[in-house]
PDB file of N, CA and C in Angstrom:
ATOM      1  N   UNK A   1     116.838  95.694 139.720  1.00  0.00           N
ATOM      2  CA  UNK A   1     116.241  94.450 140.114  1.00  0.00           C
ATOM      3  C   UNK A   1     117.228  93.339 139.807  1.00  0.00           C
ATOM      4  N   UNK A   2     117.869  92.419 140.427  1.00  0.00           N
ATOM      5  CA  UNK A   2     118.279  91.451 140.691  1.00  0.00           C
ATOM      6  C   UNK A   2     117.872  89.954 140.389  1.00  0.00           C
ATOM      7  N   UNK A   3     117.957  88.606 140.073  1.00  0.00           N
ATOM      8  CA  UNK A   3     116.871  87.537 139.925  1.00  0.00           C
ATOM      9  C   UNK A   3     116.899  87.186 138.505  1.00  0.00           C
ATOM     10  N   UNK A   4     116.182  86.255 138.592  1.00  0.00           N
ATOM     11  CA  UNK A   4     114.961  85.895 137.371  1.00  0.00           C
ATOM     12  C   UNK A   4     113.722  86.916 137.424  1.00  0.00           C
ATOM     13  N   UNK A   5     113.032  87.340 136.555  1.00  0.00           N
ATOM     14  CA  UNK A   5     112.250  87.806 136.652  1.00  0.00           C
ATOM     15  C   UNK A   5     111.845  89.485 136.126  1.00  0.00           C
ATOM     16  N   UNK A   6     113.847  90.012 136.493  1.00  0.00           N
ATOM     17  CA  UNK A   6     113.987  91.685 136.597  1.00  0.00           C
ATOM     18  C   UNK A   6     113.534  92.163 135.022  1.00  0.00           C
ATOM     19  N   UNK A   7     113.957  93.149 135.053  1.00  0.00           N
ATOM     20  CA  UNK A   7     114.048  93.804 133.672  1.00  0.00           C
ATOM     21  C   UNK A   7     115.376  94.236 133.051  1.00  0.00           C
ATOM     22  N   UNK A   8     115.184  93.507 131.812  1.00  0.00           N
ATOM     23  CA  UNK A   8     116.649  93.560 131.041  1.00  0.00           C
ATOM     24  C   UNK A   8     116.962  94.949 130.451  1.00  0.00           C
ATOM     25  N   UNK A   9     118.113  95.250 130.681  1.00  0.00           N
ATOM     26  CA  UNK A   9     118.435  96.498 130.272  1.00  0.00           C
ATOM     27  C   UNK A   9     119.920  96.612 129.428  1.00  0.00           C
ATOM     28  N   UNK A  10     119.126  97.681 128.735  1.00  0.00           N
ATOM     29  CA  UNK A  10     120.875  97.396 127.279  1.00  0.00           C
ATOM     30  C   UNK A  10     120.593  98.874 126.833  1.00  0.00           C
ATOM     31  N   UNK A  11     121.475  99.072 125.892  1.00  0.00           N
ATOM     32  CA  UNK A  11     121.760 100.403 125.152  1.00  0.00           C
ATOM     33  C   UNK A  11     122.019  99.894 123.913  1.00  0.00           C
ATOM     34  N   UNK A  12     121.010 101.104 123.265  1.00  0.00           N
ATOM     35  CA  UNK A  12     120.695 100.290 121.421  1.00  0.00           C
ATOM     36  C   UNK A  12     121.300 101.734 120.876  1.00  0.00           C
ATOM     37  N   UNK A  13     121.618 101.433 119.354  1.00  0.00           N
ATOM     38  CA  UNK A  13     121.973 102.374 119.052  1.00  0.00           C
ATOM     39  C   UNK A  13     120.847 102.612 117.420  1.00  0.00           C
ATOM     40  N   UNK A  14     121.096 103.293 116.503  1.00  0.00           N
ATOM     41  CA  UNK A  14     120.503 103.391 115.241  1.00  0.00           C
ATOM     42  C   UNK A  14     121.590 102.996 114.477  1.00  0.00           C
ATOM     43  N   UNK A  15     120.894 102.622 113.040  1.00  0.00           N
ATOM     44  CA  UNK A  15     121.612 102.524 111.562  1.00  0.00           C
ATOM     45  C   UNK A  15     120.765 103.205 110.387  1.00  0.00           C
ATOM     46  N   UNK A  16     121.264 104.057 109.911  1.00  0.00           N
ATOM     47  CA  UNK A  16     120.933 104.216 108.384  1.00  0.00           C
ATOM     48  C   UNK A  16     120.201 103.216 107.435  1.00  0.00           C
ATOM     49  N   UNK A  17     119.572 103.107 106.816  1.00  0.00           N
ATOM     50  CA  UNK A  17     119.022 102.190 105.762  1.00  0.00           C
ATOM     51  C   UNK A  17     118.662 102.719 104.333  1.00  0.00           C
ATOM     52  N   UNK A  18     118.691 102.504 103.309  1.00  0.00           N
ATOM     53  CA  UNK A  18     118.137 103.313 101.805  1.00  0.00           C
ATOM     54  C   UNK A  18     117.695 101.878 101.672  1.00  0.00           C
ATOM     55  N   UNK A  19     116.864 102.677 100.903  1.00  0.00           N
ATOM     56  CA  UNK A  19     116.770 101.069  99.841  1.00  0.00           C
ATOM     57  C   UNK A  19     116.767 101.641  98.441  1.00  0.00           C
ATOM     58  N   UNK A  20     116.752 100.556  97.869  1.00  0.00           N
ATOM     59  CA  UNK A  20     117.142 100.511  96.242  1.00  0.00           C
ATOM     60  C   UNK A  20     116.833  99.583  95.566  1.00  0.00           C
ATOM     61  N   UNK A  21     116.272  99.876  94.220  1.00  0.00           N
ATOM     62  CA  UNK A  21     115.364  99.095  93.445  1.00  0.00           C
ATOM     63  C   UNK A  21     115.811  97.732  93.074  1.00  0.00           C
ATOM     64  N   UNK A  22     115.319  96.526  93.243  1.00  0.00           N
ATOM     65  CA  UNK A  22     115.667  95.426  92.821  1.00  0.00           C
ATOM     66  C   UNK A  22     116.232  95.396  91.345  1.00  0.00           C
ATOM     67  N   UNK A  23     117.561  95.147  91.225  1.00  0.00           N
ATOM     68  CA  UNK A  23     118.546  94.866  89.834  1.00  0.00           C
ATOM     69  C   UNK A  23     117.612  94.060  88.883  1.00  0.00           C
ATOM     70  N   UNK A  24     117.626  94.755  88.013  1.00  0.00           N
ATOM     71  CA  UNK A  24     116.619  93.612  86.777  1.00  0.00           C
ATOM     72  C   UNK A  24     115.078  93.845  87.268  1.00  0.00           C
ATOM     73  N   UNK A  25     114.495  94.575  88.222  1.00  0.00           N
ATOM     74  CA  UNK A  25     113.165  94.471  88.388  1.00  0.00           C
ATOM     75  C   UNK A  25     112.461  95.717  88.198  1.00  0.00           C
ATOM     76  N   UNK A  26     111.691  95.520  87.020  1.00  0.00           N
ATOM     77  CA  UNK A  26     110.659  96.871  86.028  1.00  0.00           C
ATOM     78  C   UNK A  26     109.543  96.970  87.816  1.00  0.00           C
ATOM     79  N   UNK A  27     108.918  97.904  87.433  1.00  0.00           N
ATOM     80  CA  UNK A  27     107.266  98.405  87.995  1.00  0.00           C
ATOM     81  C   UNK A  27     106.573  97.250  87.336  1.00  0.00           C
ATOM     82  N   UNK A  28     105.658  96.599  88.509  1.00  0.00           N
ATOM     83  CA  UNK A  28     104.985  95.942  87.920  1.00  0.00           C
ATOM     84  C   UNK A  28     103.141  96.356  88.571  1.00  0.00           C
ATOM     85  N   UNK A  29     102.519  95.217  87.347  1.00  0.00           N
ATOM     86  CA  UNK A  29     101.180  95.939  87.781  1.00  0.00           C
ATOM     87  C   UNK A  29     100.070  94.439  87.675  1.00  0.00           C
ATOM     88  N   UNK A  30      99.081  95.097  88.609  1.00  0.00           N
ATOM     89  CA  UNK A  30      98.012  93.574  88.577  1.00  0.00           C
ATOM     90  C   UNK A  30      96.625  94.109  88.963  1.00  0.00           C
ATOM     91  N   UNK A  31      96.053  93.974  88.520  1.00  0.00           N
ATOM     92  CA  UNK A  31      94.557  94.257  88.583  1.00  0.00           C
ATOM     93  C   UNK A  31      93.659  93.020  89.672  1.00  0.00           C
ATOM     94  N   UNK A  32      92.915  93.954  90.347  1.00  0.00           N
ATOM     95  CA  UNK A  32      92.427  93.079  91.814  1.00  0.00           C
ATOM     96  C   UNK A  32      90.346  93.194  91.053  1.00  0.00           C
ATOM     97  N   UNK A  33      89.558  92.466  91.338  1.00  0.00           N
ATOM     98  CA  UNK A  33      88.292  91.915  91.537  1.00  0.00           C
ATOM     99  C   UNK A  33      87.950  92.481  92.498  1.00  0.00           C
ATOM    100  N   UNK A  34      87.330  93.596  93.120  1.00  0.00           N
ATOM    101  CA  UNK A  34      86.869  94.038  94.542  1.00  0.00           C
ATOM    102  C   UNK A  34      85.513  93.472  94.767  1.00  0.00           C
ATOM    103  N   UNK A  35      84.932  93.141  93.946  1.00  0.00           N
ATOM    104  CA  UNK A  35      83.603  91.723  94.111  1.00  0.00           C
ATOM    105  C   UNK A  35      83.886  90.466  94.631  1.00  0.00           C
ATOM    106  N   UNK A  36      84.315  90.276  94.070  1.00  0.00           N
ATOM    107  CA  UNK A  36      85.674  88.719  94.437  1.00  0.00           C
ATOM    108  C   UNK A  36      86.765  88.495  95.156  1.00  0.00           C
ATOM    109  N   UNK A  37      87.465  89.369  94.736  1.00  0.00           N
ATOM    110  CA  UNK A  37      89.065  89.843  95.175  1.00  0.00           C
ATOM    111  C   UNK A  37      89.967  88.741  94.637  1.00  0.00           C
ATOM    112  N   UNK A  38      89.431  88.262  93.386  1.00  0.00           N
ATOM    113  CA  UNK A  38      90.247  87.539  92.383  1.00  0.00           C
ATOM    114  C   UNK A  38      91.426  88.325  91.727  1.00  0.00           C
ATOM    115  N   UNK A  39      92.271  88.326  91.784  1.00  0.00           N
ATOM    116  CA  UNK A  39      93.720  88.705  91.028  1.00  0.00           C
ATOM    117  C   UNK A  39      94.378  88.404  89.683  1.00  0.00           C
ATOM    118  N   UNK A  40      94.219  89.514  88.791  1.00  0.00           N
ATOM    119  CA  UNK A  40      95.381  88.806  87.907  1.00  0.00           C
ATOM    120  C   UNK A  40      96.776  88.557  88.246  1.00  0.00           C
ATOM    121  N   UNK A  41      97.263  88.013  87.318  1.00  0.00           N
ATOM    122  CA  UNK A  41      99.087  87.990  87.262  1.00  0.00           C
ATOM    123  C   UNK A  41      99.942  88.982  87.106  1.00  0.00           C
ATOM    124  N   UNK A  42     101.010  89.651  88.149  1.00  0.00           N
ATOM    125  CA  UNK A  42     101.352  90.666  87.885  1.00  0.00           C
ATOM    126  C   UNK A  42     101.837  90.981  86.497  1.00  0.00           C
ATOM    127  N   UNK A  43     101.798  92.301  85.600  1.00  0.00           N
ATOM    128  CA  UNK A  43     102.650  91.930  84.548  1.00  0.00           C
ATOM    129  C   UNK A  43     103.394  93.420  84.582  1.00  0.00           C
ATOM    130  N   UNK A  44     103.812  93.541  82.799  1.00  0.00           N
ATOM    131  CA  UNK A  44     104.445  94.906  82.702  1.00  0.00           C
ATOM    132  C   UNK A  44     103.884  95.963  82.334  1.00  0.00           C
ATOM    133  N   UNK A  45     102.941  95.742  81.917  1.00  0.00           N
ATOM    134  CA  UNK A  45     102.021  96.928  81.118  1.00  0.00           C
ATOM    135  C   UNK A  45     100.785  96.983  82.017  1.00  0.00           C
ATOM    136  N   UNK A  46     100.506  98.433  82.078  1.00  0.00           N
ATOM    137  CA  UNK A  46      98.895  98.692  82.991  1.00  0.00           C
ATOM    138  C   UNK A  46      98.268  98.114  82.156  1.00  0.00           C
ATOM    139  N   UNK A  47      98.317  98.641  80.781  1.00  0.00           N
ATOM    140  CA  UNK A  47      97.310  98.394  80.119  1.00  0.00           C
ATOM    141  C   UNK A  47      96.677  96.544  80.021  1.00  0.00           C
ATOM    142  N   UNK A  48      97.855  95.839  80.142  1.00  0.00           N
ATOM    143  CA  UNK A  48      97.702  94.152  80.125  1.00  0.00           C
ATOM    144  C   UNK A  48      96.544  93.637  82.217  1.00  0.00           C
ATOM    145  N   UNK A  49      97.142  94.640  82.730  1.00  0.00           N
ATOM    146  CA  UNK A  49      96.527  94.439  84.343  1.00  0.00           C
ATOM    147  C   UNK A  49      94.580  95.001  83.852  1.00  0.00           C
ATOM    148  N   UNK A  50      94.784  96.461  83.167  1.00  0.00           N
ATOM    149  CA  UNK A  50      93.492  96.615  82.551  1.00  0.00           C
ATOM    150  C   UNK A  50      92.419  95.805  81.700  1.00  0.00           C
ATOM    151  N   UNK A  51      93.402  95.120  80.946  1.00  0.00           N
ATOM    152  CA  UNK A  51      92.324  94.408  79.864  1.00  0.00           C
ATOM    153  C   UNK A  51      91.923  92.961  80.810  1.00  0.00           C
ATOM    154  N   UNK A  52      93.252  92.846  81.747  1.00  0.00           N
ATOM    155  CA  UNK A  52      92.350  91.651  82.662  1.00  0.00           C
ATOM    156  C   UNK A  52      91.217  91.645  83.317  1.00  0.00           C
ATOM    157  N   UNK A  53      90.914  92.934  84.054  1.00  0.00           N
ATOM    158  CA  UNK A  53      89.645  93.102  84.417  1.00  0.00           C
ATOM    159  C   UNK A  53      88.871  93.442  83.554  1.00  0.00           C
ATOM    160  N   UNK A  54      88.487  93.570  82.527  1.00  0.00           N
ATOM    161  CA  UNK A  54      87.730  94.075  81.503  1.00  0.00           C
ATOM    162  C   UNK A  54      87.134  92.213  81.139  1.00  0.00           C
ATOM    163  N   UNK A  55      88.059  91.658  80.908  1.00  0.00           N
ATOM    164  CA  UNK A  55      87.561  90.534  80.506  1.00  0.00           C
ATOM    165  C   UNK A  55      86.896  89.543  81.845  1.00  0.00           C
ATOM    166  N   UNK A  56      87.401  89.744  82.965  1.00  0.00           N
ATOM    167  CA  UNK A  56      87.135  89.565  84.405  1.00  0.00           C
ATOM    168  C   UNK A  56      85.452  90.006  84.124  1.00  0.00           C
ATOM    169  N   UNK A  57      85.515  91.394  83.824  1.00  0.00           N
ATOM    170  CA  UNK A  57      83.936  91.816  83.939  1.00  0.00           C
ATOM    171  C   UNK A  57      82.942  91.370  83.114  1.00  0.00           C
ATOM    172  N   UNK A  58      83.579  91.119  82.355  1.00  0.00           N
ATOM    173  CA  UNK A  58      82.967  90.499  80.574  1.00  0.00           C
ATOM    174  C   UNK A  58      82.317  88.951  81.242  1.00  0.00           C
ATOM    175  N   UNK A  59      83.166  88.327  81.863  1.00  0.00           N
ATOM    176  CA  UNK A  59      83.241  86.956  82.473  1.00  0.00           C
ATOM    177  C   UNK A  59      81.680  86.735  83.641  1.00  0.00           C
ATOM    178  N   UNK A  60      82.361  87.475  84.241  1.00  0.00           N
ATOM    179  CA  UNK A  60      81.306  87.585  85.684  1.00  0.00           C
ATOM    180  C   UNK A  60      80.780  88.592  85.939  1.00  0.00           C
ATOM    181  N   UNK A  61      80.394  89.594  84.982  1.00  0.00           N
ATOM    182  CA  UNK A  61      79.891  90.438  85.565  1.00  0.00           C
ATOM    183  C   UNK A  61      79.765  91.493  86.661  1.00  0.00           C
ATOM    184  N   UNK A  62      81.372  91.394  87.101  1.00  0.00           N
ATOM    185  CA  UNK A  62      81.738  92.130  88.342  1.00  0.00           C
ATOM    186  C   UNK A  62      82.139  93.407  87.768  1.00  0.00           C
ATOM    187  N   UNK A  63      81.867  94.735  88.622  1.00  0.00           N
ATOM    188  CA  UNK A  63      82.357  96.023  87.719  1.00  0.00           C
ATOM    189  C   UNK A  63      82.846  96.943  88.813  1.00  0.00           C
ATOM    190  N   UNK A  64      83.474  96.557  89.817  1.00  0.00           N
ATOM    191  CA  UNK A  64      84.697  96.688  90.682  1.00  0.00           C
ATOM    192  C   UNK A  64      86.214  96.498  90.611  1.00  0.00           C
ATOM    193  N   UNK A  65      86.552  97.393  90.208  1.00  0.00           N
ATOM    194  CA  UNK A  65      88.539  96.999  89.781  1.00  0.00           C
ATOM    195  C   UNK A  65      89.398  97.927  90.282  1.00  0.00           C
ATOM    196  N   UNK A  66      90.568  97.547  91.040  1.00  0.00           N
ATOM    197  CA  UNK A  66      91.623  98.238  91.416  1.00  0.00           C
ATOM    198  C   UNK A  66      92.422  97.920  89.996  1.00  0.00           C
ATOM    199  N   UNK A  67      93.660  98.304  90.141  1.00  0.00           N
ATOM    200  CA  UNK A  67      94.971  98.066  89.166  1.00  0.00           C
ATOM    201  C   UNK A  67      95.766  99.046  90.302  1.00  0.00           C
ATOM    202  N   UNK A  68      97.020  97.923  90.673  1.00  0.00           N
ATOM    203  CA  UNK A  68      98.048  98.944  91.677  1.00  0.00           C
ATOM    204  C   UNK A  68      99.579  98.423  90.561  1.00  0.00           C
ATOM    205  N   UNK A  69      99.749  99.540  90.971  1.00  0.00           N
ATOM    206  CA  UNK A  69     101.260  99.184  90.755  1.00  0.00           C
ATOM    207  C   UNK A  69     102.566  98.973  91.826  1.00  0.00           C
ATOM    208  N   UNK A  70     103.732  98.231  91.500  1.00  0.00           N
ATOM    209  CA  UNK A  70     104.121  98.059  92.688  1.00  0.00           C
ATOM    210  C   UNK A  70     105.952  97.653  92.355  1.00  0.00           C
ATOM    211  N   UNK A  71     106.778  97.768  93.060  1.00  0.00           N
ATOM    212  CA  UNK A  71     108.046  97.462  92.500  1.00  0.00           C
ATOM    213  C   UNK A  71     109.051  96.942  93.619  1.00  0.00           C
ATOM    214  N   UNK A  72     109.854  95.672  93.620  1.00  0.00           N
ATOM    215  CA  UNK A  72     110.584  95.595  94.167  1.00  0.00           C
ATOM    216  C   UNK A  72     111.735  96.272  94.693  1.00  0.00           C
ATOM    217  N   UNK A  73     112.256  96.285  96.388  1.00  0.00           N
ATOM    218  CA  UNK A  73     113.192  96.842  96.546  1.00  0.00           C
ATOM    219  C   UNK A  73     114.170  95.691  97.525  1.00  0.00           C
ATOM    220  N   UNK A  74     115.320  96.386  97.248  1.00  0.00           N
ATOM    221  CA  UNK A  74     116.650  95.813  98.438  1.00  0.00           C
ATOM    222  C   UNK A  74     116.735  96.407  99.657  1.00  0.00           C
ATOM    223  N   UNK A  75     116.601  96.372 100.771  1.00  0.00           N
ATOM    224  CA  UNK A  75     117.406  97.364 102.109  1.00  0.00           C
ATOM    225  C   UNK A  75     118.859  96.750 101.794  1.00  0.00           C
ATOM    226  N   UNK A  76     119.648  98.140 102.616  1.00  0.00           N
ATOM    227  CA  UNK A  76     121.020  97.836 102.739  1.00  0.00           C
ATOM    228  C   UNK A  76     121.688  99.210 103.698  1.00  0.00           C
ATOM    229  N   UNK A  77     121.987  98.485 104.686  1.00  0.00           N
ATOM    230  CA  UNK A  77     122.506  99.280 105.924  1.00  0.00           C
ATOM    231  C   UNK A  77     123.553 100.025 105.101  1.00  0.00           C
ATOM    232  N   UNK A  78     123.492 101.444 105.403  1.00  0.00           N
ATOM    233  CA  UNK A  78     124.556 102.422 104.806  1.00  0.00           C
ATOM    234  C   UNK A  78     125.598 103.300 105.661  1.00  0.00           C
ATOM    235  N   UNK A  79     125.043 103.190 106.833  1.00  0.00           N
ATOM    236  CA  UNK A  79     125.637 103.428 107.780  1.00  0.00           C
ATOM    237  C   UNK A  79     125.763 103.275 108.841  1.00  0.00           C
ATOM    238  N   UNK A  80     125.877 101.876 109.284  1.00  0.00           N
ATOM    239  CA  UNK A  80     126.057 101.226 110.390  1.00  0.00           C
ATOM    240  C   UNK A  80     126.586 102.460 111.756  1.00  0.00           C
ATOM    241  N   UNK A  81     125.697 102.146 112.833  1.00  0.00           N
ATOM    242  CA  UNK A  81     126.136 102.704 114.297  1.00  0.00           C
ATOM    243  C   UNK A  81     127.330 101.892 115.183  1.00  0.00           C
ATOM    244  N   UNK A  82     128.259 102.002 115.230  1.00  0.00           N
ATOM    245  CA  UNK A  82     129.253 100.912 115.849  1.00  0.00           C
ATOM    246  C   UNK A  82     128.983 101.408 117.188  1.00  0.00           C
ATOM    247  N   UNK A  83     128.796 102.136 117.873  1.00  0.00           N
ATOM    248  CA  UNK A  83     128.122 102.560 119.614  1.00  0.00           C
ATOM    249  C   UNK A  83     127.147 101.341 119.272  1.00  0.00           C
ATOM    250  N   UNK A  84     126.536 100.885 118.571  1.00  0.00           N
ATOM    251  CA  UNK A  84     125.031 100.252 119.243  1.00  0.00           C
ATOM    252  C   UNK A  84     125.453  98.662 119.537  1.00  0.00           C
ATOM    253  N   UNK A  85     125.418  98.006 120.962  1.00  0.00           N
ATOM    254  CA  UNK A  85     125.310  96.854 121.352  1.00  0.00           C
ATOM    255  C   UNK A  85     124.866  96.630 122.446  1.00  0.00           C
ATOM    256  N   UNK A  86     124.205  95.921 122.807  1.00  0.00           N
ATOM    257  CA  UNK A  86     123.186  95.446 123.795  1.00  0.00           C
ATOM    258  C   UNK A  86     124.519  95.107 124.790  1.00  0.00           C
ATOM    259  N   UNK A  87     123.775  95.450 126.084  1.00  0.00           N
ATOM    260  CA  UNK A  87     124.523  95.018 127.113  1.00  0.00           C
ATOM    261  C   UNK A  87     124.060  93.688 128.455  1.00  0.00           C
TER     262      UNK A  87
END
């Protein structure tokens, strides 16, 4: 197709990706309100994400609690495709 309007056409290629844990950054953890869906502050210890909802429940009477844990990461292309460019 020819114009304004046609369909653009190119050739893509792939890249590799890892990722890897954010430098300086522990597992962290935070306890969620599933009554509320009030949040504590992430911290370092389950046990500190635990006693937040405990006192959460103590508070309001809510007796619904997640606690997730969760950890930062970096991407970083590891092996770039040099074939891949749009045409």
């Amino acid at each position: 197709m020819s114009g304004t309007g046609g369909i653009a056409r190119g050739r893509y290629g792939f890249a590799e990706w890892a990722l890897t844990a954010a430098e300086g950054m522990a597992v962290r953890y935070a306890g969620k309100c599933l009554s509320c869906g009030e949040r504590s502050p992430d911290v370092l210890e389950s046990d500190d994400a635990q006693l937040w909802c405990l006192k959460h429940a103590g508070a309001v009477r809510h007796s619904g609690f997640e606690v997730s844990a969760f950890q930062y990461f970096d991407a970083e292309m590891v092996a770039p495709d040099a074939g891949s460019r749009a045409l």
